[in-house]
C-alpha atoms as a PDB file:
ATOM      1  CA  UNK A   1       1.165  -8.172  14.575  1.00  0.00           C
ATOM      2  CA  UNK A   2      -0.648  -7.249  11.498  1.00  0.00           C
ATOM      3  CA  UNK A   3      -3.257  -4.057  10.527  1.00  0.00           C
ATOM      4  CA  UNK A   4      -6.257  -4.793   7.797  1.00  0.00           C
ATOM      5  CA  UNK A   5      -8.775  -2.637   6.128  1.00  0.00           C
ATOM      6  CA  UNK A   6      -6.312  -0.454   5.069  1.00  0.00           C
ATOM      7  CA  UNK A   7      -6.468   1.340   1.476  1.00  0.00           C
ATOM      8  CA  UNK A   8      -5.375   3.752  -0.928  1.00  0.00           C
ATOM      9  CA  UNK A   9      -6.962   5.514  -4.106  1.00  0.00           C
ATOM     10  CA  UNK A  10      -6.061   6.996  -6.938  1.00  0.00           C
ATOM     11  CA  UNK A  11      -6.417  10.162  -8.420  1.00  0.00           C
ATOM     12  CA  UNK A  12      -5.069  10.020 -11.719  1.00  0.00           C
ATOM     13  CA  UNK A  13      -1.745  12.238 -11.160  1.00  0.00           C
ATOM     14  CA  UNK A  14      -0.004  10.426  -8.304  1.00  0.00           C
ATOM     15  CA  UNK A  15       2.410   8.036  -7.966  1.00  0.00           C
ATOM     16  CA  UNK A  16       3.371   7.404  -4.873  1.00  0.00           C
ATOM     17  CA  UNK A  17       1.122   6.522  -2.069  1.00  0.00           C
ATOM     18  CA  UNK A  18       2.612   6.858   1.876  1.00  0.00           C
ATOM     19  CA  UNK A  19       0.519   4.429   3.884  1.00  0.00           C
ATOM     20  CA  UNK A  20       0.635   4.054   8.011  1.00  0.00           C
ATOM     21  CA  UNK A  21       0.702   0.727   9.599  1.00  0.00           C
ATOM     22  CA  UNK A  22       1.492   2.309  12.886  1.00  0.00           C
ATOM     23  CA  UNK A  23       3.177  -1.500  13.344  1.00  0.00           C
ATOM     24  CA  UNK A  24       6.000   0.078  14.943  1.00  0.00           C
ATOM     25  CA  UNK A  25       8.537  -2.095  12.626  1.00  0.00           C
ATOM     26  CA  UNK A  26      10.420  -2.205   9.252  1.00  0.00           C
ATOM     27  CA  UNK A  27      10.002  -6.177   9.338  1.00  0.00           C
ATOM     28  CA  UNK A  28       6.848  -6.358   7.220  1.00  0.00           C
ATOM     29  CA  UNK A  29       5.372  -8.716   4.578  1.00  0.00           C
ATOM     30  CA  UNK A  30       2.850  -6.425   1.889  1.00  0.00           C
ATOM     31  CA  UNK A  31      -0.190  -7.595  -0.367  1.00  0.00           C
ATOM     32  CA  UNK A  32      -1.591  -4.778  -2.423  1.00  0.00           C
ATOM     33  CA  UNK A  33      -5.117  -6.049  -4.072  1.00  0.00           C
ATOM     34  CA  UNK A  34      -7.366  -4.243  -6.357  1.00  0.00           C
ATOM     35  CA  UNK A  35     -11.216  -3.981  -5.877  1.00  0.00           C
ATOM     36  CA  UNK A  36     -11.573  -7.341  -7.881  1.00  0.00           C
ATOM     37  CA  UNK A  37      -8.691  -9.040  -5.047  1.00  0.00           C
ATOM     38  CA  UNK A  38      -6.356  -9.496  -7.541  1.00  0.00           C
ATOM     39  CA  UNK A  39      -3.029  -8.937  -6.635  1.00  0.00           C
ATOM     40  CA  UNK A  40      -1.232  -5.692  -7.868  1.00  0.00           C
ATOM     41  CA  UNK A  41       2.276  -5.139  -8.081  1.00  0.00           C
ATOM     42  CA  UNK A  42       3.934  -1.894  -7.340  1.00  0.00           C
ATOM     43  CA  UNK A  43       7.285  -1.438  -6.043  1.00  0.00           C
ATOM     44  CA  UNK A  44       7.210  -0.951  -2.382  1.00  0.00           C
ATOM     45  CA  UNK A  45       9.607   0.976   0.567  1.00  0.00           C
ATOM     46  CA  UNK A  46       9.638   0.845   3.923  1.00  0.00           C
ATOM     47  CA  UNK A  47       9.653   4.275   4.619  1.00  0.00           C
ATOM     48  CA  UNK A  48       9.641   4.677   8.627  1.00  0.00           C
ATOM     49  CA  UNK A  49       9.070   1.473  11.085  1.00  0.00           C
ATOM     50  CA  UNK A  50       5.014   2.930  10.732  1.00  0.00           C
ATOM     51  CA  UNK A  51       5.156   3.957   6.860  1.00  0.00           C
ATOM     52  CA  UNK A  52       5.163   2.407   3.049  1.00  0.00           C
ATOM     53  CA  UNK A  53       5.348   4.114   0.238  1.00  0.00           C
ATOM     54  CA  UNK A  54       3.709   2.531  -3.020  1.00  0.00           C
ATOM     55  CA  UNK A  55       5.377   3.706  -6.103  1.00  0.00           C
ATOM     56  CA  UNK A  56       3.132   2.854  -9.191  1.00  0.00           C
ATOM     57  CA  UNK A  57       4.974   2.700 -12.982  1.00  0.00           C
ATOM     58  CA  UNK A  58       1.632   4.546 -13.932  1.00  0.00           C
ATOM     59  CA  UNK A  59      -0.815   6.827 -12.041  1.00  0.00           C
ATOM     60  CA  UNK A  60      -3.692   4.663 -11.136  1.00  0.00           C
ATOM     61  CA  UNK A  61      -6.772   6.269 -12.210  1.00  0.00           C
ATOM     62  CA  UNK A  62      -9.298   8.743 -10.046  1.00  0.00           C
ATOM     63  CA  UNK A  63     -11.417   6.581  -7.683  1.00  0.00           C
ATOM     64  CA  UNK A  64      -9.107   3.139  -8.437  1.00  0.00           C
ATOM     65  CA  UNK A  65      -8.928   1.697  -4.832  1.00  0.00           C
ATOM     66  CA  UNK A  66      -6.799  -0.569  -3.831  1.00  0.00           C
ATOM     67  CA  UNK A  67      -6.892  -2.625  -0.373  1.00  0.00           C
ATOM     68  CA  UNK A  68      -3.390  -3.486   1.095  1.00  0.00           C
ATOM     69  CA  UNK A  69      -2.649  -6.402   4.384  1.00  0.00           C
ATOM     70  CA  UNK A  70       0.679  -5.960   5.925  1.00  0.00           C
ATOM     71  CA  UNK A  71       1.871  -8.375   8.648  1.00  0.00           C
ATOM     72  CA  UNK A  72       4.701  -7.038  10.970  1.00  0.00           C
ATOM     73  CA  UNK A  73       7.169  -8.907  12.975  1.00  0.00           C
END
């Protein structure tokens, strides 16, 4: 199972993004990229079998977009 073209973007005050999968499971490998595809680190939760959150140490700036794969199983 796995869900693509998802993102998330900034807006210069948050810092922590929910995202759906709608995978229907908590067993799930993450890559966050930026809009160059280099890898970003944030710390990650698996919120609900369908939901992560993305905590960021800093708020990423208004209009930063970031693209995200997750692979459930």
């Amino acid at each position: 199972m796995c869900s693509s073209d998802l993102s998330i973007t900034g807006n210069g005050s948050t810092t922590a993004f929910t995202a759906t999968h709608n995978l229907n499971t908590k067993n799930i490998v993450i890559a966050l990229y930026d809009s160059s595809d280099n890898l970003v680190h944030a710390d990650t939760q698996t919120t609900t079998v369908n939901a992560v959150t993305f905590t960021f140490g800093v708020a990423p700036t208004n209009g930063t977009a970031y693209r995200w794969v997750v692979v459930g199983y």
